[in-house]
C-alpha atoms as a PDB file:
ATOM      1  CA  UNK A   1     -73.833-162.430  68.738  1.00  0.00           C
ATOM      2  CA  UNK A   2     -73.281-163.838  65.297  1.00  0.00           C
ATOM      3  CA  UNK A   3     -71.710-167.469  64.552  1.00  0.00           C
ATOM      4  CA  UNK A   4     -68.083-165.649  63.109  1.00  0.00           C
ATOM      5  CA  UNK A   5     -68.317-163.466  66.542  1.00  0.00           C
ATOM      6  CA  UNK A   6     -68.490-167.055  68.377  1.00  0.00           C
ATOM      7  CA  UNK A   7     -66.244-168.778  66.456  1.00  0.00           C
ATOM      8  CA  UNK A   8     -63.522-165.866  66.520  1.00  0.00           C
ATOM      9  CA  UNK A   9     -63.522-166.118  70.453  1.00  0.00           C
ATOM     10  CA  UNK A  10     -63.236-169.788  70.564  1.00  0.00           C
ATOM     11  CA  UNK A  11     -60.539-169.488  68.439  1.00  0.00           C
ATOM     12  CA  UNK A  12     -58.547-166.671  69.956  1.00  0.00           C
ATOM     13  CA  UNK A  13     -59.085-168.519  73.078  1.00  0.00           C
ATOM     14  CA  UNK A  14     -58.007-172.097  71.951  1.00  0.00           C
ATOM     15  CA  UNK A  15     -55.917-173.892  69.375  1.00  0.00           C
ATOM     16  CA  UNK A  16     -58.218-175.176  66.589  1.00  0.00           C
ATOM     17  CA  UNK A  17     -58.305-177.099  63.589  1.00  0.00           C
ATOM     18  CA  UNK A  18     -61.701-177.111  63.394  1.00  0.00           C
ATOM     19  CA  UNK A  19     -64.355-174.706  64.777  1.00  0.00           C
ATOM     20  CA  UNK A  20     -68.096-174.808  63.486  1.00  0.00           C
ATOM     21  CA  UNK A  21     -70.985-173.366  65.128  1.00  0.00           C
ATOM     22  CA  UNK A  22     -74.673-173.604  64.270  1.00  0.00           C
ATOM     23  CA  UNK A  23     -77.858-171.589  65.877  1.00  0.00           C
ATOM     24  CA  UNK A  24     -80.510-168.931  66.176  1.00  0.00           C
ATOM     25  CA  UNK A  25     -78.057-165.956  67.874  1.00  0.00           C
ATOM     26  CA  UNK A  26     -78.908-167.467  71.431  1.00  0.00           C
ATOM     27  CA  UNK A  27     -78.873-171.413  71.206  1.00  0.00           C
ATOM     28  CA  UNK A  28     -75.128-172.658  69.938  1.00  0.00           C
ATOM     29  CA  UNK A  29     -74.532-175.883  68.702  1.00  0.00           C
ATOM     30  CA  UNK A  30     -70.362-176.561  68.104  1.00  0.00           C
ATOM     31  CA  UNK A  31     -68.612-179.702  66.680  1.00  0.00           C
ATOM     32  CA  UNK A  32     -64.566-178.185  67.758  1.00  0.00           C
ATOM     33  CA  UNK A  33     -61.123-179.977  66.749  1.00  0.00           C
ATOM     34  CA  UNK A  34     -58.285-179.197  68.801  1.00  0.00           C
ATOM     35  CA  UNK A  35     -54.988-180.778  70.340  1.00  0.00           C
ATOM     36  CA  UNK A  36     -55.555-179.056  73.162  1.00  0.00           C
ATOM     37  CA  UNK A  37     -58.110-181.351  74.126  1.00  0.00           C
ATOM     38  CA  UNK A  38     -55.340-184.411  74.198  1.00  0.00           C
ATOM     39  CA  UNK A  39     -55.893-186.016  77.760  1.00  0.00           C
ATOM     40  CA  UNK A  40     -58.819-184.239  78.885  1.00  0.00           C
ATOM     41  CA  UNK A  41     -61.687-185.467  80.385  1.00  0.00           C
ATOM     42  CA  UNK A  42     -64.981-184.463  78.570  1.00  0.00           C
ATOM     43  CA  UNK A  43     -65.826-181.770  81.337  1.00  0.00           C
ATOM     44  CA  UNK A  44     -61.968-180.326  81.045  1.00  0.00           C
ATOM     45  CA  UNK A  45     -62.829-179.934  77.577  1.00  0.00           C
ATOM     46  CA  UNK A  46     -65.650-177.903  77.975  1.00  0.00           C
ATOM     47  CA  UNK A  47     -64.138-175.748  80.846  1.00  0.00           C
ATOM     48  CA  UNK A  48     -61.420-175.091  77.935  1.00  0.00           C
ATOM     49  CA  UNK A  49     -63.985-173.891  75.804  1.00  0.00           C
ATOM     50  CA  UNK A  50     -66.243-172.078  78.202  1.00  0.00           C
ATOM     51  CA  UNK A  51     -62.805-169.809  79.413  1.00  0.00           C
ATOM     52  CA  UNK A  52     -62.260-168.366  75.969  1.00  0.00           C
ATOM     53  CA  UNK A  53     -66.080-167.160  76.185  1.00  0.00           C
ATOM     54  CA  UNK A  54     -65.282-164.835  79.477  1.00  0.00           C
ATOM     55  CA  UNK A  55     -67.784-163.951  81.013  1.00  0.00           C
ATOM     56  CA  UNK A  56     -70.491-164.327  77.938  1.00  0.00           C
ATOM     57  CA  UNK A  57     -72.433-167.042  79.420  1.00  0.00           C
ATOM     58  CA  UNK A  58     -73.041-164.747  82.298  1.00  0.00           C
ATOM     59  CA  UNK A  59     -74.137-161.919  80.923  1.00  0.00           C
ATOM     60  CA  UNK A  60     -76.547-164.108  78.377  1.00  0.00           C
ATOM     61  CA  UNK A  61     -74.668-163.090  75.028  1.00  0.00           C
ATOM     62  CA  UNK A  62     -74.286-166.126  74.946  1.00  0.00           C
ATOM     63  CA  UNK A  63     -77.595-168.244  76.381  1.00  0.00           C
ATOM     64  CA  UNK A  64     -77.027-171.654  75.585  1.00  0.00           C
ATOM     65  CA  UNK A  65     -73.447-173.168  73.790  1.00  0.00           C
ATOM     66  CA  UNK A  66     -73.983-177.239  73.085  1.00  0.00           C
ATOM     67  CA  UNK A  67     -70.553-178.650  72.034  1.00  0.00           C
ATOM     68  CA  UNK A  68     -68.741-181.861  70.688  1.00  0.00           C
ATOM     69  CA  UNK A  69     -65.231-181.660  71.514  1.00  0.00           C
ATOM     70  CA  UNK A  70     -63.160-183.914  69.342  1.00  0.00           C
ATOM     71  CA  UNK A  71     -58.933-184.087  69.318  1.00  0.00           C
ATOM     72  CA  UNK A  72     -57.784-184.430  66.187  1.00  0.00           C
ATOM     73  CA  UNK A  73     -57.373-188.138  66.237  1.00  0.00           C
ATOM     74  CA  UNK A  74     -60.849-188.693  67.504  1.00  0.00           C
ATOM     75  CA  UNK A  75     -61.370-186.625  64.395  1.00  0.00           C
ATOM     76  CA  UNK A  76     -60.190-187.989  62.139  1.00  0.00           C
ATOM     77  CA  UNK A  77     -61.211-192.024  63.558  1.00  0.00           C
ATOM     78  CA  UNK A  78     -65.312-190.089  62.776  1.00  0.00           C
ATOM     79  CA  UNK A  79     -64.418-189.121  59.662  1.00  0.00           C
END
């Protein structure tokens, strides 16, 4: 899977503002920006994200996703 394959499903999948992904085709690394994430819990967040992959991370197209889940307020307070 390539990084625009990854980042099209996350964003099909979720509201963004912000979507970047870094990694070798196996090993993810994502920084992700969405209001979506308002009053979730850092584990919500990531259940968010790991829906709009299916069933990816089960069949190993996707092996490992590492994320930092940011609303845009938290955003923009890092920036």
């Amino acid at each position: 899977m390539t990084a625009e394959e990854l980042q099209s499903l996350i964003t099909a999948g979720l509201p963004c503002e912000q979507c970047t992904l870094e990694g070798d085709g196996r090993h993810w690394y994502a920084s992700i920006v969405s209001a979506a994430f308002e009053g979730k819990r850092l584990i919500q967040r990531h259940q968010l994200v790991y829906a709009t992959l299916g069933g990816r991370m089960q069949t190993d197209e996707v092996h490992a996703l590492s994320m930092k889940t940011y609303t845009p307020a938290e955003w923009a307070a890092k920036a």
